[in-house]
C-alpha atoms as a PDB file:
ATOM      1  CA  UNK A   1    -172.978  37.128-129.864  1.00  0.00           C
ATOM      2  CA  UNK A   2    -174.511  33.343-129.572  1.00  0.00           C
ATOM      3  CA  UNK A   3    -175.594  33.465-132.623  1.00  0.00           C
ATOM      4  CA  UNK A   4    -171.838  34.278-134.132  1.00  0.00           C
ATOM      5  CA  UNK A   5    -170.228  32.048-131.932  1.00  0.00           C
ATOM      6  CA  UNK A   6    -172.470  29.271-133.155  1.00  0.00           C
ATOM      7  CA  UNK A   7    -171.523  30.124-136.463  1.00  0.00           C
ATOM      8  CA  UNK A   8    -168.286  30.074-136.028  1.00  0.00           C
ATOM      9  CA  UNK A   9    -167.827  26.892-134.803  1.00  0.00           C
ATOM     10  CA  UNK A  10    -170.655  25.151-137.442  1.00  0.00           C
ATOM     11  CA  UNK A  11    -168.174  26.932-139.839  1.00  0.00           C
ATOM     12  CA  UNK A  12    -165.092  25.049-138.162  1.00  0.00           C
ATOM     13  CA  UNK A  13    -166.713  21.562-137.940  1.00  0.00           C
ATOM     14  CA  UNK A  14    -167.644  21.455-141.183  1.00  0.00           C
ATOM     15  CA  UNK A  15    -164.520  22.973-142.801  1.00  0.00           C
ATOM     16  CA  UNK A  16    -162.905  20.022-140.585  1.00  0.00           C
ATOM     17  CA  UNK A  17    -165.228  17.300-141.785  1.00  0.00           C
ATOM     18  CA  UNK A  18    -165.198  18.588-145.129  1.00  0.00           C
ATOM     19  CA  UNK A  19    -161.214  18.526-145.294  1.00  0.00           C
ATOM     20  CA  UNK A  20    -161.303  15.032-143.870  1.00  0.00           C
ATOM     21  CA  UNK A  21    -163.641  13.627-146.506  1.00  0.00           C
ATOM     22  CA  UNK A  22    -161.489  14.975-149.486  1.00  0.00           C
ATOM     23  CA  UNK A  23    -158.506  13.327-147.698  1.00  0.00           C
ATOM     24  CA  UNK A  24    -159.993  10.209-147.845  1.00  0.00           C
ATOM     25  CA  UNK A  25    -161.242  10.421-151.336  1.00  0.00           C
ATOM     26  CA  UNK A  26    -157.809  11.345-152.060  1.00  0.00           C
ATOM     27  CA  UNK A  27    -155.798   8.346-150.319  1.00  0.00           C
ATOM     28  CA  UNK A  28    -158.845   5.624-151.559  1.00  0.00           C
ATOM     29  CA  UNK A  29    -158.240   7.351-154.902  1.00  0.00           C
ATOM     30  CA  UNK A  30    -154.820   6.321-154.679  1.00  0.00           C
ATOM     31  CA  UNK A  31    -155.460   2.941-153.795  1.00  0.00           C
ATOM     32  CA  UNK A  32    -158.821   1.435-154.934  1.00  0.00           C
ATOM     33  CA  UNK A  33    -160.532   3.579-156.452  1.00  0.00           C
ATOM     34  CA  UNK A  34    -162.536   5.945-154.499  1.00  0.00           C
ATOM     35  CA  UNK A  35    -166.515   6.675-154.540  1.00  0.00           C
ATOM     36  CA  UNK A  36    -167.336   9.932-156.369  1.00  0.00           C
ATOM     37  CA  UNK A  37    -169.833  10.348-153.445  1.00  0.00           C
ATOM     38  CA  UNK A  38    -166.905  11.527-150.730  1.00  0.00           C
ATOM     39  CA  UNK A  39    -165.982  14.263-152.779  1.00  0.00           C
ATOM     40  CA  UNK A  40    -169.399  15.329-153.507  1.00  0.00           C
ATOM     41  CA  UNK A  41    -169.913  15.529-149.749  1.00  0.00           C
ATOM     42  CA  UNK A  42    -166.816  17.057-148.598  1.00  0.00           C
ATOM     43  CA  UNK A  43    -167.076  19.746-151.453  1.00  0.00           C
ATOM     44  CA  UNK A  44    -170.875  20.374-150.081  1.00  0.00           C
ATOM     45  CA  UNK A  45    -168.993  20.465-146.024  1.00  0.00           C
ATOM     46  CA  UNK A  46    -166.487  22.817-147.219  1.00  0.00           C
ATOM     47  CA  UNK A  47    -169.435  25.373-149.064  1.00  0.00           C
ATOM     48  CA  UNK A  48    -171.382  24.618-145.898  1.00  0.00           C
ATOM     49  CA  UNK A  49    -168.572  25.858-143.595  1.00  0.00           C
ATOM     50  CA  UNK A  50    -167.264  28.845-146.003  1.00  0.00           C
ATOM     51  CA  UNK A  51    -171.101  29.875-146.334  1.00  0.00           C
ATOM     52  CA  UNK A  52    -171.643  29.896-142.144  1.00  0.00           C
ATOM     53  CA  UNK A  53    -168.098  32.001-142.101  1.00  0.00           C
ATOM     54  CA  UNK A  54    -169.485  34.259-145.297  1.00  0.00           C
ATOM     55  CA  UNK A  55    -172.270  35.021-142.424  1.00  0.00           C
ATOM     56  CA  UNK A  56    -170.163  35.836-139.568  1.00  0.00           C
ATOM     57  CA  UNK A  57    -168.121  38.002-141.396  1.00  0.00           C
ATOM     58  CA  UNK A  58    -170.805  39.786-143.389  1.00  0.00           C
ATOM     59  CA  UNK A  59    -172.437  40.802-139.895  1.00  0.00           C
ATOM     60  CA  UNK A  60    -169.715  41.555-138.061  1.00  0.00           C
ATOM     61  CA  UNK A  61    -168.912  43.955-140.976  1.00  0.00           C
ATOM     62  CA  UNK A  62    -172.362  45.208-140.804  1.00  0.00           C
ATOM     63  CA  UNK A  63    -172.403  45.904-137.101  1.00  0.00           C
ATOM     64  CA  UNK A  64    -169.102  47.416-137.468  1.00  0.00           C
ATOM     65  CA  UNK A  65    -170.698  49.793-139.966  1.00  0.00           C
ATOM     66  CA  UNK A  66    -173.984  50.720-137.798  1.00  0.00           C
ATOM     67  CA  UNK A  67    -171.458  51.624-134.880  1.00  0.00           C
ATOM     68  CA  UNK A  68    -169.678  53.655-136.793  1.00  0.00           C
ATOM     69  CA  UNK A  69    -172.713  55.212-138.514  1.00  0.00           C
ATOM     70  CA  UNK A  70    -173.934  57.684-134.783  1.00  0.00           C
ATOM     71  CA  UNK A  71    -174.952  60.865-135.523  1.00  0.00           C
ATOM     72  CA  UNK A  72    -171.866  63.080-134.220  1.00  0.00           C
ATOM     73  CA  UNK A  73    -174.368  66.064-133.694  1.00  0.00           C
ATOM     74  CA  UNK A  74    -176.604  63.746-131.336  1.00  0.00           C
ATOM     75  CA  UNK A  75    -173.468  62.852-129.168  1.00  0.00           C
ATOM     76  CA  UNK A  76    -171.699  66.673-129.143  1.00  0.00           C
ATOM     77  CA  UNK A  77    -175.251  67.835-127.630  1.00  0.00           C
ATOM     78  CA  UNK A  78    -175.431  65.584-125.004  1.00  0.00           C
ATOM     79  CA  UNK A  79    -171.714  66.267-124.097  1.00  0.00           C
ATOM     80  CA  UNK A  80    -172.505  70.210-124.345  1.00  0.00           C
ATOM     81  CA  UNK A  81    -175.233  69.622-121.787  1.00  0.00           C
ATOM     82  CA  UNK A  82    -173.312  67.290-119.864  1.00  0.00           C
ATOM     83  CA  UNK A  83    -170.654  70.146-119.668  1.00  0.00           C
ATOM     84  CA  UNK A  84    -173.599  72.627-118.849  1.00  0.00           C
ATOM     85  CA  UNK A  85    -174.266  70.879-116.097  1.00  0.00           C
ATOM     86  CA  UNK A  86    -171.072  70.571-114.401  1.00  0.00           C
ATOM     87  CA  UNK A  87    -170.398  73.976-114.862  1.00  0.00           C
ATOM     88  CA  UNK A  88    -173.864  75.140-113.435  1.00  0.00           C
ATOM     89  CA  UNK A  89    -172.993  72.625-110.588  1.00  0.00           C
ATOM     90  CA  UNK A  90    -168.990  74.372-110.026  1.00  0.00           C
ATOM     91  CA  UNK A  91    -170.596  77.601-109.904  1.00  0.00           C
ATOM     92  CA  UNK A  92    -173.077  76.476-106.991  1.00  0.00           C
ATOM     93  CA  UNK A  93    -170.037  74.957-105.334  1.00  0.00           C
ATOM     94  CA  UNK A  94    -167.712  78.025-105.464  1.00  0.00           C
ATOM     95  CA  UNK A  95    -171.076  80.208-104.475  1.00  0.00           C
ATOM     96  CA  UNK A  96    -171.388  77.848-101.320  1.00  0.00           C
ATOM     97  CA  UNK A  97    -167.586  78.296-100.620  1.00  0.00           C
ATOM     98  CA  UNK A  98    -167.896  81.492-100.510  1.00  0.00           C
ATOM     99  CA  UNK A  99    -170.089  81.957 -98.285  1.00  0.00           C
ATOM    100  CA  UNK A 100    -169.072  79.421 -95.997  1.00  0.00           C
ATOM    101  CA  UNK A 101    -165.237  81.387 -95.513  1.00  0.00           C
ATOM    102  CA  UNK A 102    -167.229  84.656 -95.077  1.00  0.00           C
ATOM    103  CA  UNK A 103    -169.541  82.787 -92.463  1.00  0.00           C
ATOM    104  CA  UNK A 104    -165.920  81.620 -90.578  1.00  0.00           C
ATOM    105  CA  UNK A 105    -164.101  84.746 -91.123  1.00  0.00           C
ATOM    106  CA  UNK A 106    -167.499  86.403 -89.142  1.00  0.00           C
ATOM    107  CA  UNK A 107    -167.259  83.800 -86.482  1.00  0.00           C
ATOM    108  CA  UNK A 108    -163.623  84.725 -86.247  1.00  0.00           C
ATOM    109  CA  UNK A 109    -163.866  88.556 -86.072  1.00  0.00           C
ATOM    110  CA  UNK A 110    -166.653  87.684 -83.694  1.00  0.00           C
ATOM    111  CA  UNK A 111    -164.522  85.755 -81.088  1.00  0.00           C
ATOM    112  CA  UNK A 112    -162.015  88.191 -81.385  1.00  0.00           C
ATOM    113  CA  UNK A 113    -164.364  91.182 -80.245  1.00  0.00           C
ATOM    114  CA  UNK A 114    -165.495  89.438 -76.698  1.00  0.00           C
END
């Protein structure tokens, strides 16, 4: 997560510096005459910062595709014993129910006799 976030920002900065050294080649284009070098350097920023973004994107994508790759069988087992489980553990708890109103209704019928 960092590591994206670091990305994405390199990707930002330079796409920022890299616009803001073809707008100056532009406007000292328009009046002096502008060094070829600017443009060379903002067109290398803005590969820079599309190539950083490329990344991002490409493993995003790929993470996205991994998560979405789980074996459904894996998960449906693990739910089927999850659902063993709780039913194992409901029949327990009726079972002790059970007993416990016949224990009361016995203590009941047992006060009533004396």
């Amino acid at each position: 997560m960092l590591k994206a976030l670091v990305q994405i920002l390199a990707s930002l900065f330079f796409g920022v510096m890299g616009s803001k050294f073809t707008l100056t080649y532009f406007q000292e284009l328009q009046d002096e005459g502008s060094k070829p070098l600017l443009l060379v350097i903002s067109l290398a920023l803005l590969i820079l910062g599309g190539v950083f973004l490329f990344n991002v994107i490409r493993d995003f994508l790929k993470a996205k595709k991994k998560k979405a790759q789980i074996d459904p069988n894996a998960v449906d087992a693990s739910i089927a014993s999850t659902l063993d489980k709780n039913n194992a553990m409901t029949a327990d708890w009726e079972k002790t129910n059970d007993t416990r109103d016949k224990l009361k209704m016995l203590e009941i019928a047992g006060k009533a006799e004396e």
